[in-house]
PDB file of N, CA and C in Angstrom:
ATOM      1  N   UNK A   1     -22.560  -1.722  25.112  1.00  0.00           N
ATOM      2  CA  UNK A   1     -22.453  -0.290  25.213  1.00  0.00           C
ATOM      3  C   UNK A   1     -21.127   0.121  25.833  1.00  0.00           C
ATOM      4  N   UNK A   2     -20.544  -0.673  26.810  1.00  0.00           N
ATOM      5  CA  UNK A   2     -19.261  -0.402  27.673  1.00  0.00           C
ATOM      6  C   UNK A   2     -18.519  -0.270  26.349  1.00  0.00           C
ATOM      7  N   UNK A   3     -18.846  -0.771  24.792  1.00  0.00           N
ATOM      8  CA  UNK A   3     -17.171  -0.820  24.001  1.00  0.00           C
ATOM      9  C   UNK A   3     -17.475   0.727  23.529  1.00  0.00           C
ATOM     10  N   UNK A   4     -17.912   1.598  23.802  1.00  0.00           N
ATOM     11  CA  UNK A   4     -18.258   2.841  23.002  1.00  0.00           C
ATOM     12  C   UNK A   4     -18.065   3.930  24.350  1.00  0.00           C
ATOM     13  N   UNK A   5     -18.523   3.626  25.442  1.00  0.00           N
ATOM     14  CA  UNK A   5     -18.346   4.171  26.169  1.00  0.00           C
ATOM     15  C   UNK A   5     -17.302   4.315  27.249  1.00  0.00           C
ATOM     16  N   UNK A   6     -16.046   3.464  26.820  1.00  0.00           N
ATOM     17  CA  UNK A   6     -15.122   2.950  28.125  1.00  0.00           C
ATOM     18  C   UNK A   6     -14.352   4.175  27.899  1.00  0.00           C
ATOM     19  N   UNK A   7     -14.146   4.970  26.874  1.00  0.00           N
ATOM     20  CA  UNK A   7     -13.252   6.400  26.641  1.00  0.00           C
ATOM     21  C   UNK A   7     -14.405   7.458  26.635  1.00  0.00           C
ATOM     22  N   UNK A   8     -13.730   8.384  26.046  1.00  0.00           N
ATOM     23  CA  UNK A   8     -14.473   9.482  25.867  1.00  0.00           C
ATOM     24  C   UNK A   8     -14.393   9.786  24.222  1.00  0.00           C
ATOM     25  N   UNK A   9     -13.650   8.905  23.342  1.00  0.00           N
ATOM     26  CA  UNK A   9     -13.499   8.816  21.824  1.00  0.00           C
ATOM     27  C   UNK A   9     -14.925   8.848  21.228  1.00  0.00           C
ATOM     28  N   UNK A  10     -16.001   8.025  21.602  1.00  0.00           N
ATOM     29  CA  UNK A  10     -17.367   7.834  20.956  1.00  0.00           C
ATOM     30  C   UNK A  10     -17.971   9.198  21.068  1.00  0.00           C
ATOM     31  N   UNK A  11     -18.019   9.181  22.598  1.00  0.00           N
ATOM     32  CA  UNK A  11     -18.755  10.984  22.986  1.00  0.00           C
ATOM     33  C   UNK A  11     -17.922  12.050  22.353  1.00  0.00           C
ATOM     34  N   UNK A  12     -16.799  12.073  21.982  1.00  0.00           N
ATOM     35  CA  UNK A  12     -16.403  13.117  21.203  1.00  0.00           C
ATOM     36  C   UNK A  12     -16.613  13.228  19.790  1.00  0.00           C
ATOM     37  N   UNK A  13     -16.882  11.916  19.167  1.00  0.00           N
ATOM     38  CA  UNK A  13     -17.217  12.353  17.730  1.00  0.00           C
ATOM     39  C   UNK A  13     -18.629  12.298  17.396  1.00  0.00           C
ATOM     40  N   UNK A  14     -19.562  12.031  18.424  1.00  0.00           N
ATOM     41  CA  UNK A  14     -20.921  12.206  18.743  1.00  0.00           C
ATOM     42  C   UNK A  14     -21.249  13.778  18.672  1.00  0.00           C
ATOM     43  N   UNK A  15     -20.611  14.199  19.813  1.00  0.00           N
ATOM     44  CA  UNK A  15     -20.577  15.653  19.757  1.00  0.00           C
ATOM     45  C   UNK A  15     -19.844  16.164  18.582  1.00  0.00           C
ATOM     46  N   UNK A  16     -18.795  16.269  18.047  1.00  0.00           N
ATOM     47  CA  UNK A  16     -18.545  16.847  16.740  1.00  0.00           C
ATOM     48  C   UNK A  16     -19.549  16.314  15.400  1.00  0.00           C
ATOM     49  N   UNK A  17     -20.151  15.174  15.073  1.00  0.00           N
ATOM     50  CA  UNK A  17     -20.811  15.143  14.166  1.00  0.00           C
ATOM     51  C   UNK A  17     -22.329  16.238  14.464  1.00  0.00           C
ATOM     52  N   UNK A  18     -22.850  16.063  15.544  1.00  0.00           N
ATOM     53  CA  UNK A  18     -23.995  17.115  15.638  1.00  0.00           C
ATOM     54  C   UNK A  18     -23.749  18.607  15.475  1.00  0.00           C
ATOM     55  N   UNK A  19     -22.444  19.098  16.534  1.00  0.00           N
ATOM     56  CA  UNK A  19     -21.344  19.931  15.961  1.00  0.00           C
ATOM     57  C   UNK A  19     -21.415  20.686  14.023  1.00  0.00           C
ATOM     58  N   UNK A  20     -21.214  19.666  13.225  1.00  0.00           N
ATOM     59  CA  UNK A  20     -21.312  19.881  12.042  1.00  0.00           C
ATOM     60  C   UNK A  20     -22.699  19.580  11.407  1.00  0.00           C
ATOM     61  N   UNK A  21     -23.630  19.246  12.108  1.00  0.00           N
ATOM     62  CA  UNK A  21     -25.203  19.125  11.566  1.00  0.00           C
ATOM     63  C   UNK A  21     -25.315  20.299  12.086  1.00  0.00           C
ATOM     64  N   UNK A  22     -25.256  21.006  13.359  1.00  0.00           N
ATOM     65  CA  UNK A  22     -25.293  22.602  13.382  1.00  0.00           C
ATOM     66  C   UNK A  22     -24.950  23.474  12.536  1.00  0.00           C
ATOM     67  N   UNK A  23     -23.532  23.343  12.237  1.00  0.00           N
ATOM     68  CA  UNK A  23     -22.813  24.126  11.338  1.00  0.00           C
ATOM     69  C   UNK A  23     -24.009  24.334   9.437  1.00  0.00           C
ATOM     70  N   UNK A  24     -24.420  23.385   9.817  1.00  0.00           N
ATOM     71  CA  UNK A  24     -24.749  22.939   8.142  1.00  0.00           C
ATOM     72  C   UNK A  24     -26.265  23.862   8.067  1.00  0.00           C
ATOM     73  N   UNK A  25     -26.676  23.737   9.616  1.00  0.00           N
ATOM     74  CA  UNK A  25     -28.176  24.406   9.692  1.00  0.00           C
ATOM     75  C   UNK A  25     -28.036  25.821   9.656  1.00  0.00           C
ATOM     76  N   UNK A  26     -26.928  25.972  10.233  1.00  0.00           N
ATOM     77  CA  UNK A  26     -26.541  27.751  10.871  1.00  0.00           C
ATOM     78  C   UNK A  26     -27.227  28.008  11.993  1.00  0.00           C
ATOM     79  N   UNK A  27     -28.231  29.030  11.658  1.00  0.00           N
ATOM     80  CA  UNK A  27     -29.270  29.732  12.745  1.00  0.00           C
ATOM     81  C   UNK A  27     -30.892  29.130  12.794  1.00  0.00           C
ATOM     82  N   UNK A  28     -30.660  28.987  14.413  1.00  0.00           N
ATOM     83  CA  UNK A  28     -32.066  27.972  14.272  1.00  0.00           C
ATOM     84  C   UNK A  28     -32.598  28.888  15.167  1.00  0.00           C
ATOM     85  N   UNK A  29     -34.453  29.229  14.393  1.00  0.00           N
ATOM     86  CA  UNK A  29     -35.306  29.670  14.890  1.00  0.00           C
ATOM     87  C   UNK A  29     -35.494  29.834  16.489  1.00  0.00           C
ATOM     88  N   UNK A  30     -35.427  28.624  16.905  1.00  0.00           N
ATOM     89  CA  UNK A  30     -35.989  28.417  18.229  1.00  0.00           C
ATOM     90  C   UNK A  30     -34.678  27.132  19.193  1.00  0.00           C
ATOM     91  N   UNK A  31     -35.082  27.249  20.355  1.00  0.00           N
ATOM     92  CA  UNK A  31     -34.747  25.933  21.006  1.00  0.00           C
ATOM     93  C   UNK A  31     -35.298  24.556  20.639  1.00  0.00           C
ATOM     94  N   UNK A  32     -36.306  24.625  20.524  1.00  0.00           N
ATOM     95  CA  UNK A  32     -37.761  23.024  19.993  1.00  0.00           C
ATOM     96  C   UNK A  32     -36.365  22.759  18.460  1.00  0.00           C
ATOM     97  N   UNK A  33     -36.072  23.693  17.870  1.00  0.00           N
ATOM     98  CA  UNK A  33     -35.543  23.480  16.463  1.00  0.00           C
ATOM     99  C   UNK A  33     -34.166  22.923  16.607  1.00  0.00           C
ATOM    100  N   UNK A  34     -33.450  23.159  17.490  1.00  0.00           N
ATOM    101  CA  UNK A  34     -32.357  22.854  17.702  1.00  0.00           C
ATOM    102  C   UNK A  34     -32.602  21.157  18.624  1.00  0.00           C
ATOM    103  N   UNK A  35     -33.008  21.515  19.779  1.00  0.00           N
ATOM    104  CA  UNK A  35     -33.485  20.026  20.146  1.00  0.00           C
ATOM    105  C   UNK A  35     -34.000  18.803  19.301  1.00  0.00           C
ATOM    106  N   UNK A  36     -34.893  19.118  18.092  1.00  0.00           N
ATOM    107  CA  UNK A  36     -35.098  18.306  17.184  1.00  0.00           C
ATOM    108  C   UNK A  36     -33.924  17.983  16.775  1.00  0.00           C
ATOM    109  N   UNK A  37     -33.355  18.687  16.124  1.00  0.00           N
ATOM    110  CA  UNK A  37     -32.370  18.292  15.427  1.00  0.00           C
ATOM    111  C   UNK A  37     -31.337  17.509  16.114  1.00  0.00           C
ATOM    112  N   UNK A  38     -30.872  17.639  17.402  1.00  0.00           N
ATOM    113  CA  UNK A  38     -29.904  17.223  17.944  1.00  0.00           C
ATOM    114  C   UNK A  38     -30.838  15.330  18.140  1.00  0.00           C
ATOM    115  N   UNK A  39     -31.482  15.610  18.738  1.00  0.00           N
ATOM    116  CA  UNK A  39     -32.941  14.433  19.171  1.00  0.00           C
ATOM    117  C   UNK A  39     -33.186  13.334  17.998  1.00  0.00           C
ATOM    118  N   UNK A  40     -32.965  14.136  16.739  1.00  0.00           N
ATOM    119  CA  UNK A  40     -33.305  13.325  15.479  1.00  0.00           C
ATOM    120  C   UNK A  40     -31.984  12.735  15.342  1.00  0.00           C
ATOM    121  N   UNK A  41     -31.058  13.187  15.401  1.00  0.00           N
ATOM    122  CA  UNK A  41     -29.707  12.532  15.318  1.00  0.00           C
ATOM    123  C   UNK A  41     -29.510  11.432  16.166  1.00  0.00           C
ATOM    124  N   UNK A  42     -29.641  11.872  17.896  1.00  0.00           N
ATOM    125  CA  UNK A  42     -29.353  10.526  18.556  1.00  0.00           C
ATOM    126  C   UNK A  42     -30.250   9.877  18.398  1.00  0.00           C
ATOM    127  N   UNK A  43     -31.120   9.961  18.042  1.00  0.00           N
ATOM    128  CA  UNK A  43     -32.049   8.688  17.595  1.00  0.00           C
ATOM    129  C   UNK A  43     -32.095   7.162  16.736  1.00  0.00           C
ATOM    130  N   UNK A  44     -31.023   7.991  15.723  1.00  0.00           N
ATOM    131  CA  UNK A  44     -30.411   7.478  14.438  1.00  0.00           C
ATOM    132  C   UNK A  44     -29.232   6.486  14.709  1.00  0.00           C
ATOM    133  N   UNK A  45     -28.617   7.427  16.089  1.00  0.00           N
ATOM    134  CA  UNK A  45     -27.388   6.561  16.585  1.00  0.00           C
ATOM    135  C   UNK A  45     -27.721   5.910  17.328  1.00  0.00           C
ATOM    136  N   UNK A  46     -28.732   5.937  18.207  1.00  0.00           N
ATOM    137  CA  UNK A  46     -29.290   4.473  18.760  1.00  0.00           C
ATOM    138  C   UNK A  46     -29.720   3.533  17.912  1.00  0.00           C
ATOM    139  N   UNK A  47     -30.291   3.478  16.940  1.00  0.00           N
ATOM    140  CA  UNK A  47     -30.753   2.851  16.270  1.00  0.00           C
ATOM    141  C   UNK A  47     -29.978   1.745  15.463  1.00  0.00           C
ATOM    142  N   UNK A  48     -28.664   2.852  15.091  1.00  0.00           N
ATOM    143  CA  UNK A  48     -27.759   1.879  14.174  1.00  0.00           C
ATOM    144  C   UNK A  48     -27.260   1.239  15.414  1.00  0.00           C
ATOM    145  N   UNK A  49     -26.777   1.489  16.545  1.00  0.00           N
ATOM    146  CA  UNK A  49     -26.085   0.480  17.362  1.00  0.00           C
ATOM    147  C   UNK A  49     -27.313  -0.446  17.789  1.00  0.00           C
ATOM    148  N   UNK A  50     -28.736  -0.516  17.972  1.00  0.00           N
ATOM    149  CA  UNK A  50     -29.211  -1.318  18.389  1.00  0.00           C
ATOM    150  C   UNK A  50     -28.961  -2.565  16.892  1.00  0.00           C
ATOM    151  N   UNK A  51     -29.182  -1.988  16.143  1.00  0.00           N
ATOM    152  CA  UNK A  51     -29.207  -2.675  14.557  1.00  0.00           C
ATOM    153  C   UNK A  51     -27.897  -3.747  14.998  1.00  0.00           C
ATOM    154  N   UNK A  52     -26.832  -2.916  15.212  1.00  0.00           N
ATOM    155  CA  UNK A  52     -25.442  -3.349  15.099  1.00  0.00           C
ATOM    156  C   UNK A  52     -25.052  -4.526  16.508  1.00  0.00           C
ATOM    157  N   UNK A  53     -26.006  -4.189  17.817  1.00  0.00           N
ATOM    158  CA  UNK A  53     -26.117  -5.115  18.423  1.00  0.00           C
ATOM    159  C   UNK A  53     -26.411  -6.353  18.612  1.00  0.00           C
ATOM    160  N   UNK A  54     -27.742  -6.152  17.774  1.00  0.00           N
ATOM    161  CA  UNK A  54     -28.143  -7.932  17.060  1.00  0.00           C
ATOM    162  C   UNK A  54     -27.950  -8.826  16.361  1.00  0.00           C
ATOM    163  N   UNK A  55     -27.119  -7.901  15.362  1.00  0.00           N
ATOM    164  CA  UNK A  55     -26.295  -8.219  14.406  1.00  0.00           C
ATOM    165  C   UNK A  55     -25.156  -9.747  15.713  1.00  0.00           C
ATOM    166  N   UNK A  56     -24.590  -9.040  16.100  1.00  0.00           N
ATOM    167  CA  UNK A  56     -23.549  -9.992  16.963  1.00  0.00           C
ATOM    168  C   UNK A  56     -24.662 -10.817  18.074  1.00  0.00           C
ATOM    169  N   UNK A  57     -25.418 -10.195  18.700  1.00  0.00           N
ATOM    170  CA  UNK A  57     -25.791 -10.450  20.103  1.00  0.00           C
ATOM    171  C   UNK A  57     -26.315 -12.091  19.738  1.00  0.00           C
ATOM    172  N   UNK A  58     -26.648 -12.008  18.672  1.00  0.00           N
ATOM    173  CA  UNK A  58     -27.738 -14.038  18.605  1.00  0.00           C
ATOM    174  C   UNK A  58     -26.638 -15.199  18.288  1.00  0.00           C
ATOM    175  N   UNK A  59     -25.777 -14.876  17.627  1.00  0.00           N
ATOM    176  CA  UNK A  59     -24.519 -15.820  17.538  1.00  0.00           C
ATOM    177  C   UNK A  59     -23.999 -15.739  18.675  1.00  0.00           C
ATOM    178  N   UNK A  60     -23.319 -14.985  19.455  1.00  0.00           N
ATOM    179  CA  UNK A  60     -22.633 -14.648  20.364  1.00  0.00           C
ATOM    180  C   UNK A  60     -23.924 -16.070  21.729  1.00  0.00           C
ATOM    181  N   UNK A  61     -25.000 -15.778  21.811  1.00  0.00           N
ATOM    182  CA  UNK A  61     -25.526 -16.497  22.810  1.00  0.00           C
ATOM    183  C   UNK A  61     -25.871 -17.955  22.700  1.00  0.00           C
ATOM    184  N   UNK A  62     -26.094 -18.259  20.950  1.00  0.00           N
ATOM    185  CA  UNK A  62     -26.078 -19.484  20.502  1.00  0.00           C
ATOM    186  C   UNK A  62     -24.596 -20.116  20.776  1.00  0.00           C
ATOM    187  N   UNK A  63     -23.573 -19.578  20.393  1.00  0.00           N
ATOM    188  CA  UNK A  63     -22.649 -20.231  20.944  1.00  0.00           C
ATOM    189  C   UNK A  63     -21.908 -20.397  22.059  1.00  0.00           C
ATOM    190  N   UNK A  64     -22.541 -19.431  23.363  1.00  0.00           N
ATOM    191  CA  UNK A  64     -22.629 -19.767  24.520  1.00  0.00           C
ATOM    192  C   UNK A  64     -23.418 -20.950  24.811  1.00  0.00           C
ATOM    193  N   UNK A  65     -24.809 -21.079  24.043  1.00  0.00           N
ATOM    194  CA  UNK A  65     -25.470 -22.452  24.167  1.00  0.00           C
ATOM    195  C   UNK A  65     -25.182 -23.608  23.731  1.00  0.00           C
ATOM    196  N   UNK A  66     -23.984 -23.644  22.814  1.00  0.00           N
ATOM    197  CA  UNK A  66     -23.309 -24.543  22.396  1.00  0.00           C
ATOM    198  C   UNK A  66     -22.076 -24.903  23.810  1.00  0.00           C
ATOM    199  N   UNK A  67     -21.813 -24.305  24.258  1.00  0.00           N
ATOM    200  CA  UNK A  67     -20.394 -24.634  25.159  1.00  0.00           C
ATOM    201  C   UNK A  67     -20.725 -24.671  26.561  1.00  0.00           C
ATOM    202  N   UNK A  68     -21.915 -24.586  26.589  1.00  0.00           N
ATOM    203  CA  UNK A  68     -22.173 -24.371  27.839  1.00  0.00           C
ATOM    204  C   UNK A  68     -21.833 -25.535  28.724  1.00  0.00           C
ATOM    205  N   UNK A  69     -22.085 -26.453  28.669  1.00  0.00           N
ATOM    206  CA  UNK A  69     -21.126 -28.160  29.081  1.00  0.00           C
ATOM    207  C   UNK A  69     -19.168 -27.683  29.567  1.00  0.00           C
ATOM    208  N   UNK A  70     -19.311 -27.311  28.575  1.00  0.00           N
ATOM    209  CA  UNK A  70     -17.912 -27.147  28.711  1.00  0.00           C
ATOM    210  C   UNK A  70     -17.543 -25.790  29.558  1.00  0.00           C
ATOM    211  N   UNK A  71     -18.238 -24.692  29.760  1.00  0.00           N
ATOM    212  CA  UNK A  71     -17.945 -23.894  30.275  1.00  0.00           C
ATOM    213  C   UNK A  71     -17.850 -23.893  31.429  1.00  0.00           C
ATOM    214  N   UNK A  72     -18.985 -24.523  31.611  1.00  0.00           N
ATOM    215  CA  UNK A  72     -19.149 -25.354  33.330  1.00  0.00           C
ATOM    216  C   UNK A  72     -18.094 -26.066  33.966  1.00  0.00           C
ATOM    217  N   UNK A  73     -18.005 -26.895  33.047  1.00  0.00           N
ATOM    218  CA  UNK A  73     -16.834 -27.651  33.437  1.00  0.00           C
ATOM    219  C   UNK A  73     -15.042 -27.032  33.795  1.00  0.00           C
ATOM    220  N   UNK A  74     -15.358 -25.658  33.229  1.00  0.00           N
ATOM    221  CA  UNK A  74     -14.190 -25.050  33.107  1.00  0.00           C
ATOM    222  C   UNK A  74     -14.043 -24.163  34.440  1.00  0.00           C
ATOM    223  N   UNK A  75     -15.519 -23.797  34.695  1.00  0.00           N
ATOM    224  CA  UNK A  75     -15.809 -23.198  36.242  1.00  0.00           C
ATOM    225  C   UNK A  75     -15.733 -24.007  37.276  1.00  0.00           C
ATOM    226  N   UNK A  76     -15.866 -25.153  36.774  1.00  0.00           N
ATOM    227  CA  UNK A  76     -15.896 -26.113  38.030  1.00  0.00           C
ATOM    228  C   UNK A  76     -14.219 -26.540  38.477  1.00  0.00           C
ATOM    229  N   UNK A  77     -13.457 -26.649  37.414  1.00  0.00           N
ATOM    230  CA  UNK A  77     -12.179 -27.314  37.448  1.00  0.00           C
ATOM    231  C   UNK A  77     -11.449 -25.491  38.257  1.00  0.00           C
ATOM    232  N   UNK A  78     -12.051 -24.425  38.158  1.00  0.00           N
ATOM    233  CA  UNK A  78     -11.415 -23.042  38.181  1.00  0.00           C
ATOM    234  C   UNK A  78     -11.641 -23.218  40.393  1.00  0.00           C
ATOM    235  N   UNK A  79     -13.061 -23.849  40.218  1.00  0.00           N
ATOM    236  CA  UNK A  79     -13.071 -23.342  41.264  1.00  0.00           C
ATOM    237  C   UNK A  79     -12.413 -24.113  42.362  1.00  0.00           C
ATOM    238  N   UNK A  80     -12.523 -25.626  41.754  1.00  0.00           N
ATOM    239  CA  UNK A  80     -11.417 -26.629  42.588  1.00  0.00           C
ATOM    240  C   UNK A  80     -10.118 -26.093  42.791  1.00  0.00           C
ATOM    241  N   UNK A  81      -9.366 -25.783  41.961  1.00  0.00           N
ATOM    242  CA  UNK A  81      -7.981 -24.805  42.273  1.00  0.00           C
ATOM    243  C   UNK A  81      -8.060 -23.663  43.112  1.00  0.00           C
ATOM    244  N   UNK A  82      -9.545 -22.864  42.873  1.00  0.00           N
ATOM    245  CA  UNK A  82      -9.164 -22.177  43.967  1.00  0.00           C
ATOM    246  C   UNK A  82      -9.080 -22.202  45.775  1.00  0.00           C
ATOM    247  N   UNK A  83     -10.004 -23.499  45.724  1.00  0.00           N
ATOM    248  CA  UNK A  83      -9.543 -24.015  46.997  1.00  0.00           C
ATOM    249  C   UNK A  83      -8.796 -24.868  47.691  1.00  0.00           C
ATOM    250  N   UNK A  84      -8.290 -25.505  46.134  1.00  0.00           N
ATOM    251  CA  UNK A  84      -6.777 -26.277  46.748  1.00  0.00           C
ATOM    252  C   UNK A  84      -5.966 -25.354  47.358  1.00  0.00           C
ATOM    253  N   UNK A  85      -6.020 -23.696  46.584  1.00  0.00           N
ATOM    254  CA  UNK A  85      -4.442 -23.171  47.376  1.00  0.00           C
ATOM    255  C   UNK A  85      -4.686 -22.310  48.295  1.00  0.00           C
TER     256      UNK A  85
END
């Protein structure tokens, strides 16, 4: 989530796409009507990023489980240097 959220670029075209789902509705009856609508949207965008998360997230940990030997080893050799100096 930090890669979407480290600017304010994501939240701005978040807000302009609902922005133009307004535009498209015009005049909405009520508040409940407008909240849906806004509600139905982020919903959609959670959804595709959760989609889009798993997509990466199971490779990404399998091949942490692959290196993990080695990663260790890389923490271990990191941390000897840091108390040599």
């Amino acid at each position: 989530m930090r890669r979407c959220t480290r600017t304010s670029n994501y939240l701005e075209r978040l807000n302009a796409k609902v922005k133009r789902q307004e535009k498209v509705i015009g005049v909405f009856p009520s508040k409940g009507s407008l909240i849906r609508l806004v509600g139905t949207y982020l919903i959609e965008e959670n959804d595709r990023w959760a989609a889009k998360s798993k997509q990466y997230w199971l490779p990404v940990v399998e091949e942490l489980e692959r290196r993990k030997g080695d990663l260790e080893e890389i923490a271990r050799t990191q941390r000897r240097m840091r108390l040599a100096s």
